[in-house]
PDB file of N, CA and C in Angstrom:
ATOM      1  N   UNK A   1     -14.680 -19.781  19.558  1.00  0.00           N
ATOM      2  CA  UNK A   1     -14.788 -19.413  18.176  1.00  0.00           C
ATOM      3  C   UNK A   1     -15.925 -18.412  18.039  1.00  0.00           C
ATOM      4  N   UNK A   2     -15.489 -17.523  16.849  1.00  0.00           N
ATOM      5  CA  UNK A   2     -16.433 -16.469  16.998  1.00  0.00           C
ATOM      6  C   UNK A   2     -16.713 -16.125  15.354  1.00  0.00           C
ATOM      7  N   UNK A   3     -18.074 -16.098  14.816  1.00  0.00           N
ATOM      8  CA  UNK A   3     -18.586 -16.500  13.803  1.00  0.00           C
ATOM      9  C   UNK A   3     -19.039 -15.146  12.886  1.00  0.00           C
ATOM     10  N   UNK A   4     -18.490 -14.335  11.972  1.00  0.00           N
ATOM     11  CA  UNK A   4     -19.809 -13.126  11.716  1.00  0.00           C
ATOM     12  C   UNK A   4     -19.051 -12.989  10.202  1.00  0.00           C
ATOM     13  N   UNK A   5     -19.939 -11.740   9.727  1.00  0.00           N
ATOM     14  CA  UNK A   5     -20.957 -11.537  10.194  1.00  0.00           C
ATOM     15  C   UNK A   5     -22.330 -11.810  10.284  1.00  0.00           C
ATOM     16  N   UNK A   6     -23.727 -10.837  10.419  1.00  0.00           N
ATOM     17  CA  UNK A   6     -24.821 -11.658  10.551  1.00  0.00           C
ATOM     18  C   UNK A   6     -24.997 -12.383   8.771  1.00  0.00           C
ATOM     19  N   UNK A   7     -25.590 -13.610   8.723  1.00  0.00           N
ATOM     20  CA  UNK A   7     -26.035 -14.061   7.275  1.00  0.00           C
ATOM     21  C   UNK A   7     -27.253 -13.738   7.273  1.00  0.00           C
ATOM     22  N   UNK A   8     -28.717 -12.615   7.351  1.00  0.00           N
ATOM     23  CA  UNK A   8     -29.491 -12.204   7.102  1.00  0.00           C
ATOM     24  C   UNK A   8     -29.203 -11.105   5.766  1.00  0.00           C
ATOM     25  N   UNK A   9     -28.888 -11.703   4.804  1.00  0.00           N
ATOM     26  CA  UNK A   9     -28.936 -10.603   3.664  1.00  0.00           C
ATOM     27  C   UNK A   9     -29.473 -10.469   2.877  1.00  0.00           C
ATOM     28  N   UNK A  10     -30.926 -10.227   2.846  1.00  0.00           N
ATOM     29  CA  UNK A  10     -31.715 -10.593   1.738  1.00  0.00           C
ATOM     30  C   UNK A  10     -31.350  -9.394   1.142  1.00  0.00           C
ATOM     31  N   UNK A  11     -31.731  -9.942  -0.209  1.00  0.00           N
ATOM     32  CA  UNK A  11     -31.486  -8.883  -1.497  1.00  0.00           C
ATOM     33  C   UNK A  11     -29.675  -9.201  -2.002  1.00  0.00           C
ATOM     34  N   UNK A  12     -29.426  -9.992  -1.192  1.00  0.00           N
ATOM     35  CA  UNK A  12     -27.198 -10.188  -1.735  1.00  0.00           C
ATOM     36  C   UNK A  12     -27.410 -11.227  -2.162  1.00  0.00           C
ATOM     37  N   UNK A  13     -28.507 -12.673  -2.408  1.00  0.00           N
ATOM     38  CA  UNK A  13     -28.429 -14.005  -2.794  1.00  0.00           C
ATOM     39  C   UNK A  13     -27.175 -13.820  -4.065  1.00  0.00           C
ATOM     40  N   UNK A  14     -26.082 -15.093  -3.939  1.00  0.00           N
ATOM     41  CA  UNK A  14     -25.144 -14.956  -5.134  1.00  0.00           C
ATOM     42  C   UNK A  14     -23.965 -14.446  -5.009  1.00  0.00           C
ATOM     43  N   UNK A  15     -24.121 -12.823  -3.864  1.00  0.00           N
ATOM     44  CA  UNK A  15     -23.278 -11.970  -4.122  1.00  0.00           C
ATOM     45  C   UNK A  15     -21.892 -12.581  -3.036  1.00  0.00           C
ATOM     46  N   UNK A  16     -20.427 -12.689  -2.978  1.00  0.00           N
ATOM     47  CA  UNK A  16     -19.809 -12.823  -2.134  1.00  0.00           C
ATOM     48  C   UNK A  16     -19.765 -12.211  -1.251  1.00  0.00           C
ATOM     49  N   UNK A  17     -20.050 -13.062   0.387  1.00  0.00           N
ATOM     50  CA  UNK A  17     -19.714 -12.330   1.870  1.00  0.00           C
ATOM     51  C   UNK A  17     -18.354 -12.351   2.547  1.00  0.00           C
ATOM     52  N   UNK A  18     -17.809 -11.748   2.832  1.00  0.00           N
ATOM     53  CA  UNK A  18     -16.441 -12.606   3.310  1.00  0.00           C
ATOM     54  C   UNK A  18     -17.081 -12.513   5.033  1.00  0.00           C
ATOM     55  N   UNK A  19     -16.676 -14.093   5.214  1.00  0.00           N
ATOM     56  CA  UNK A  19     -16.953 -14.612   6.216  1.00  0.00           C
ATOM     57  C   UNK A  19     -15.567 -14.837   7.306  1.00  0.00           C
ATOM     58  N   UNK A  20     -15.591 -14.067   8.305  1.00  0.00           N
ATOM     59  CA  UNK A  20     -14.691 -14.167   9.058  1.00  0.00           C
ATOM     60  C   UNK A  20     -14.927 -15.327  10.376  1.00  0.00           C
ATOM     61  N   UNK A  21     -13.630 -15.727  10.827  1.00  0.00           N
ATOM     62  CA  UNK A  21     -13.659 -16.512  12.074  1.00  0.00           C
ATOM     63  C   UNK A  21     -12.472 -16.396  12.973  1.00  0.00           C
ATOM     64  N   UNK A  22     -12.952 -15.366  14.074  1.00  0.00           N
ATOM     65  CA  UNK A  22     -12.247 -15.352  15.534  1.00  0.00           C
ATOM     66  C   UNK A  22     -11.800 -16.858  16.057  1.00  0.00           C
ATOM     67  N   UNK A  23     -10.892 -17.372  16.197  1.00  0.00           N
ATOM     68  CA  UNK A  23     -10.698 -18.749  16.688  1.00  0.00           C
ATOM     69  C   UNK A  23      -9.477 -18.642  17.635  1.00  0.00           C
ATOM     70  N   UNK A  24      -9.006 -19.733  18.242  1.00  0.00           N
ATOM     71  CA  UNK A  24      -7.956 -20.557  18.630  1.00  0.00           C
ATOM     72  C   UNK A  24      -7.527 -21.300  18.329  1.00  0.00           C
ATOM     73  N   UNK A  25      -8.608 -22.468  17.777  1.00  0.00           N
ATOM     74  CA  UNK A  25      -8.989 -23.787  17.284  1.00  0.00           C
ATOM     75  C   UNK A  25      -7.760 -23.937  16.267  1.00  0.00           C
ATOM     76  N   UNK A  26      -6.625 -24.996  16.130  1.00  0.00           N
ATOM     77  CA  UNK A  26      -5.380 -24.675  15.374  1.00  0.00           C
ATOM     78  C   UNK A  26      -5.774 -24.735  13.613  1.00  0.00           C
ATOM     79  N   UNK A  27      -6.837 -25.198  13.180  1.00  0.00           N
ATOM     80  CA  UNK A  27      -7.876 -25.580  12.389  1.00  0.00           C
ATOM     81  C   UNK A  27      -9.633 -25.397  11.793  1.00  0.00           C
ATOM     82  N   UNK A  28     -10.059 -24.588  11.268  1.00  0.00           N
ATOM     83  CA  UNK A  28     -10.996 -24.469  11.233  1.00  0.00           C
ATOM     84  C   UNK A  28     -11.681 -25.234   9.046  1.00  0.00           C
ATOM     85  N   UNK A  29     -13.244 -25.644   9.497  1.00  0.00           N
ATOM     86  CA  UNK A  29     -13.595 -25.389   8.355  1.00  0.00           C
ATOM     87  C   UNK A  29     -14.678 -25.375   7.887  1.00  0.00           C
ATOM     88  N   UNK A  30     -15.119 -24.545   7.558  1.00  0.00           N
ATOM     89  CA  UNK A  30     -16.623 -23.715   7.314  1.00  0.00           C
ATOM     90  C   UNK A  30     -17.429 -24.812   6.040  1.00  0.00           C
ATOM     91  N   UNK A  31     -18.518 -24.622   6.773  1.00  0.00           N
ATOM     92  CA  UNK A  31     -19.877 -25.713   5.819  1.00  0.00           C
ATOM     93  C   UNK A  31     -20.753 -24.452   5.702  1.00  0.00           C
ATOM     94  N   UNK A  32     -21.523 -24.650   4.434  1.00  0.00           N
ATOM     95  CA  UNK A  32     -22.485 -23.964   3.794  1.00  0.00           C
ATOM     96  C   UNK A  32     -23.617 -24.820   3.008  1.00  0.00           C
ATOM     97  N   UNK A  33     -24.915 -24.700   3.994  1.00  0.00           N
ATOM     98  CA  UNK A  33     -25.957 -26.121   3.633  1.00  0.00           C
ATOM     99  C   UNK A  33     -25.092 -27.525   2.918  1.00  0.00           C
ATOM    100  N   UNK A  34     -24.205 -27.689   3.942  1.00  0.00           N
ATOM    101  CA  UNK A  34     -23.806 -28.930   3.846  1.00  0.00           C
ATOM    102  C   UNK A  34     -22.831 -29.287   2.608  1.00  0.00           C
ATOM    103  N   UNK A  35     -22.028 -28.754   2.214  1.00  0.00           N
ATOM    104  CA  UNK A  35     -20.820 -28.536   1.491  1.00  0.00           C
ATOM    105  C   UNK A  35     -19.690 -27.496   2.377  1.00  0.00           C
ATOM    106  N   UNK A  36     -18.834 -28.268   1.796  1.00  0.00           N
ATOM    107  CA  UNK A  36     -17.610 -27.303   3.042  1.00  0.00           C
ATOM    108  C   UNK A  36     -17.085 -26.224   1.554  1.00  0.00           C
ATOM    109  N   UNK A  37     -16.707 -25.570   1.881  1.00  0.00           N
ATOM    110  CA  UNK A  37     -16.012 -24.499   1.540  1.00  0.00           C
ATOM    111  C   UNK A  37     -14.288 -24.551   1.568  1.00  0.00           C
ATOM    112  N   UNK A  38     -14.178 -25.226   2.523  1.00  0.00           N
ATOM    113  CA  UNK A  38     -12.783 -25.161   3.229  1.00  0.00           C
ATOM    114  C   UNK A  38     -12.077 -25.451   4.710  1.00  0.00           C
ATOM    115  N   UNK A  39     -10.908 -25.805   4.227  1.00  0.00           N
ATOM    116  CA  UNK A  39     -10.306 -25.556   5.890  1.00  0.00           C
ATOM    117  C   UNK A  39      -9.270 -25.020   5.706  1.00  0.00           C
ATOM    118  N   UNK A  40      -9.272 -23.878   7.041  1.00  0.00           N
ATOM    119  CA  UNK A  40      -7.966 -23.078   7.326  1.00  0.00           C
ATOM    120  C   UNK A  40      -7.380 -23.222   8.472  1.00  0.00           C
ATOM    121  N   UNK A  41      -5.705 -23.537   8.375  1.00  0.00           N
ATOM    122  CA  UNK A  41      -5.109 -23.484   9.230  1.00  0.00           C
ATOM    123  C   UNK A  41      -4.580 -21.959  10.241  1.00  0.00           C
ATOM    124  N   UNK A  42      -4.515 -21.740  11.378  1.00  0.00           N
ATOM    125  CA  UNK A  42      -4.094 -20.660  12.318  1.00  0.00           C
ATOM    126  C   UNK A  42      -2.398 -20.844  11.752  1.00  0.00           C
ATOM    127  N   UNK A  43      -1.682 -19.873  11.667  1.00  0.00           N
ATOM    128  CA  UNK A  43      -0.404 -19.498  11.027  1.00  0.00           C
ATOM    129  C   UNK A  43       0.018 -19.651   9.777  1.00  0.00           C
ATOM    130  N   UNK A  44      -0.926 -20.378   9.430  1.00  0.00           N
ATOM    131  CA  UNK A  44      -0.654 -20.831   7.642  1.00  0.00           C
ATOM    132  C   UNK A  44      -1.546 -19.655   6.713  1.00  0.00           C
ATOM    133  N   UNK A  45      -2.685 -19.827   7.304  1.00  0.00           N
ATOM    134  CA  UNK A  45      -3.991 -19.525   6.441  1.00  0.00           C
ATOM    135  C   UNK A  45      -3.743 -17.649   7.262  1.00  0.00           C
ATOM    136  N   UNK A  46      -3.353 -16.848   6.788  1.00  0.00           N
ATOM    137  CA  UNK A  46      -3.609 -15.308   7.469  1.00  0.00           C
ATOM    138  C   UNK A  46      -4.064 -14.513   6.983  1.00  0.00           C
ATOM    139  N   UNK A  47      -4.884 -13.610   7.660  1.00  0.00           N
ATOM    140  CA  UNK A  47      -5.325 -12.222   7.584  1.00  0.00           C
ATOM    141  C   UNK A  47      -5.139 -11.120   8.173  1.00  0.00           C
ATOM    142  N   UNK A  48      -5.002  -9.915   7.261  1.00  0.00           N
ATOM    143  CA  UNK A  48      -4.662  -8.653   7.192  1.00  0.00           C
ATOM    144  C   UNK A  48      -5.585  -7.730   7.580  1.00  0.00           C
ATOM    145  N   UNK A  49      -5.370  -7.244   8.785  1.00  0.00           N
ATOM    146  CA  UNK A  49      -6.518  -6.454   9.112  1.00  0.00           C
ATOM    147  C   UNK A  49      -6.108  -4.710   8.875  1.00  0.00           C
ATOM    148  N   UNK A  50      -6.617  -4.044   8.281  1.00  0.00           N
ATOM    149  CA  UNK A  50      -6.025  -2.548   8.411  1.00  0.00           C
ATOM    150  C   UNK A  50      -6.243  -1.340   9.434  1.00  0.00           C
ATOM    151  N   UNK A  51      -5.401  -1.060   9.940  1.00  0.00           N
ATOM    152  CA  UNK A  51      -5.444  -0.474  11.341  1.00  0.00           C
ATOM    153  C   UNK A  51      -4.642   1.013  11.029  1.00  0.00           C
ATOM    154  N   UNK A  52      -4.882   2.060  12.157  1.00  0.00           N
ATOM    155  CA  UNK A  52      -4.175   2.985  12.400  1.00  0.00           C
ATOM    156  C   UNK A  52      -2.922   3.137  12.436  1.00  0.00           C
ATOM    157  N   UNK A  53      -2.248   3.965  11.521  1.00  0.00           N
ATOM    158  CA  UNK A  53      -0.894   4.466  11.844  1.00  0.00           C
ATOM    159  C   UNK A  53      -0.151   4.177  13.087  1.00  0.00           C
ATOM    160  N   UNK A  54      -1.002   4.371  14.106  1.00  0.00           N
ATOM    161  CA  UNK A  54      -0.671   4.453  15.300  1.00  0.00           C
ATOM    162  C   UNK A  54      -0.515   3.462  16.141  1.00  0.00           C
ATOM    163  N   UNK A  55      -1.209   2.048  15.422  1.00  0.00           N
ATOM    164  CA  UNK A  55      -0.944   0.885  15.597  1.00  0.00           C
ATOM    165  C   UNK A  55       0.412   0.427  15.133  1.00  0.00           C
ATOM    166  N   UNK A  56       0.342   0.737  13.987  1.00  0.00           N
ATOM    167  CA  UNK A  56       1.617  -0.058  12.954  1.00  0.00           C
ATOM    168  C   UNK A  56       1.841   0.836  11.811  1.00  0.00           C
ATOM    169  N   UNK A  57       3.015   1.051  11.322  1.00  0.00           N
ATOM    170  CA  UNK A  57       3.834   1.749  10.484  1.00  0.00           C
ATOM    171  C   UNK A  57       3.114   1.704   8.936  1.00  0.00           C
ATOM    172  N   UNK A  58       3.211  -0.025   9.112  1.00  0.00           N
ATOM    173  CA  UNK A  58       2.565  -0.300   7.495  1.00  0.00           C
ATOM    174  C   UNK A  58       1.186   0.107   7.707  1.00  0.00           C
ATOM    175  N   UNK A  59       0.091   0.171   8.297  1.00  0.00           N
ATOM    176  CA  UNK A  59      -1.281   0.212   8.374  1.00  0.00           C
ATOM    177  C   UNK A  59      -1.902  -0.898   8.324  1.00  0.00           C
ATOM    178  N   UNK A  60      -0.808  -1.771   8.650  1.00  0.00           N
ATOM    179  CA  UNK A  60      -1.919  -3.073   8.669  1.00  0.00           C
ATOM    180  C   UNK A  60      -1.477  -4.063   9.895  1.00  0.00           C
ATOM    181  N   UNK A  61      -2.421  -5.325  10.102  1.00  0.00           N
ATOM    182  CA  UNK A  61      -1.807  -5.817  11.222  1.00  0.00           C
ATOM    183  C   UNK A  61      -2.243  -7.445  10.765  1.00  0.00           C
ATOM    184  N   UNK A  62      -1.097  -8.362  11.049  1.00  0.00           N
ATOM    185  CA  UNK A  62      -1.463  -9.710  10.533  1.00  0.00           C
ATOM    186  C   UNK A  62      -2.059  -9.871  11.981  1.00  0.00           C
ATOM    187  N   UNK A  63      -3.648 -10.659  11.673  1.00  0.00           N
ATOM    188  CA  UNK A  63      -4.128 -11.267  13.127  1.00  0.00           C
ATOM    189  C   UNK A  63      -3.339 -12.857  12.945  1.00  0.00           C
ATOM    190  N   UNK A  64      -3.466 -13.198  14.182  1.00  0.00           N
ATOM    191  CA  UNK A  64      -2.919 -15.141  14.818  1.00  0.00           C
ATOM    192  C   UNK A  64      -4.226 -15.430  14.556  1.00  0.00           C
ATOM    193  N   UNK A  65      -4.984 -14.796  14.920  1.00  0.00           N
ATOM    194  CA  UNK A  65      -6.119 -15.710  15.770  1.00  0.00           C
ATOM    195  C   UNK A  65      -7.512 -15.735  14.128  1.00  0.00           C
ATOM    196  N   UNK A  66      -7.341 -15.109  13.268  1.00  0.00           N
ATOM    197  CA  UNK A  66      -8.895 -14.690  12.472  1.00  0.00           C
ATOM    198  C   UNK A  66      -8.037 -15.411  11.089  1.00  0.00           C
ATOM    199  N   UNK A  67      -9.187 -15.923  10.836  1.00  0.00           N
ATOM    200  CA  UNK A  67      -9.470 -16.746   9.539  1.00  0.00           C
ATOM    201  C   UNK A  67     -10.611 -16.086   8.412  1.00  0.00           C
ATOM    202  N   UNK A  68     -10.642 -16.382   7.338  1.00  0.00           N
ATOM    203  CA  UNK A  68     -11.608 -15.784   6.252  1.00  0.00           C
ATOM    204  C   UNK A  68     -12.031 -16.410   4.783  1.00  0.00           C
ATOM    205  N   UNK A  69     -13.062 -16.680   4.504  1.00  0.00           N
ATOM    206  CA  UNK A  69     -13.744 -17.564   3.584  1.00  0.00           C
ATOM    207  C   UNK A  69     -14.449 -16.101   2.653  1.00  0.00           C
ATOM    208  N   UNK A  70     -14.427 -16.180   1.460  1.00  0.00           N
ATOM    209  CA  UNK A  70     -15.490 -15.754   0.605  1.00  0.00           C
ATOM    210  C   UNK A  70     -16.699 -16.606   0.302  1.00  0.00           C
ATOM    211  N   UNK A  71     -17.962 -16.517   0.550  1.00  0.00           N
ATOM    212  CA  UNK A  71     -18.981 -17.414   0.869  1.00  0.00           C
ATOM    213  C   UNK A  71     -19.730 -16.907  -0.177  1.00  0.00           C
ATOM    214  N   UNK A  72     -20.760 -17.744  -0.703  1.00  0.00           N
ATOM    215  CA  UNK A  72     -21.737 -17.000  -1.885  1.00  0.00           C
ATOM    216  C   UNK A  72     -23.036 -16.665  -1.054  1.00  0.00           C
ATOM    217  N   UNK A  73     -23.791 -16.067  -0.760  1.00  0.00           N
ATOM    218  CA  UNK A  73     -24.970 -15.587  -0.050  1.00  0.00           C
ATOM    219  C   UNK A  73     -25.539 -16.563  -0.899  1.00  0.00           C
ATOM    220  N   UNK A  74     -26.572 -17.594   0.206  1.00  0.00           N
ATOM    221  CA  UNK A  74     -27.506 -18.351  -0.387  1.00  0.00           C
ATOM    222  C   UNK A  74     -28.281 -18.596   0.763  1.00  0.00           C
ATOM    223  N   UNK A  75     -29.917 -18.529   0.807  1.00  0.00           N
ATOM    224  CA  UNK A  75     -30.493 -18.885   1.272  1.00  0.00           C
ATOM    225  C   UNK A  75     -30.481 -20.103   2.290  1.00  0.00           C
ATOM    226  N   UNK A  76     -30.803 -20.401   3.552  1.00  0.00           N
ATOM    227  CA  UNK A  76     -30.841 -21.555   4.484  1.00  0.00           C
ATOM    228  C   UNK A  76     -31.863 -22.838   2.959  1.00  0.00           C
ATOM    229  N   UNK A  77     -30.848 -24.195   2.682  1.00  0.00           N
ATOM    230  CA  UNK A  77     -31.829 -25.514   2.270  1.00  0.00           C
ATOM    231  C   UNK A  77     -32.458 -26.477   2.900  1.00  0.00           C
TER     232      UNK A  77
END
């Protein structure tokens, strides 16, 4: 599992991060000082990544593997 990006944002307290997650894991679900946010399932839960023409026709590409949370920037409690 692969976690980003960095949460050093001072000056964003409040503002939404979207928080991505590289996984395998068939299940994931993100905690924020100890409240969850959520859980996302791999094939259920998807994201749209936008890519080159040259990749794909539409410009976009559904990943398997990446998951995504909107998180509120808040300080470590």
């Amino acid at each position: 599992m692969h976690l980003f990006p960095h949460w050093n944002w001072a000056g964003h307290e409040g503002e939404k991060i979207p928080v991505m997650v590289d996984t395998n894991a068939q299940e994931v679900e993100l905690w924020l000082n100890g409240k969850s946010l959520g859980r996302k399932k791999l094939g259920v839960d998807t994201f749209t990544i936008p890519v080159n023409r040259n990749v794909s026709t539409e410009g976009t590409f559904v990943s398997k593997f990446r998951l995504e949370w909107d998180a509120p920037r808040r300080p470590a409690s």
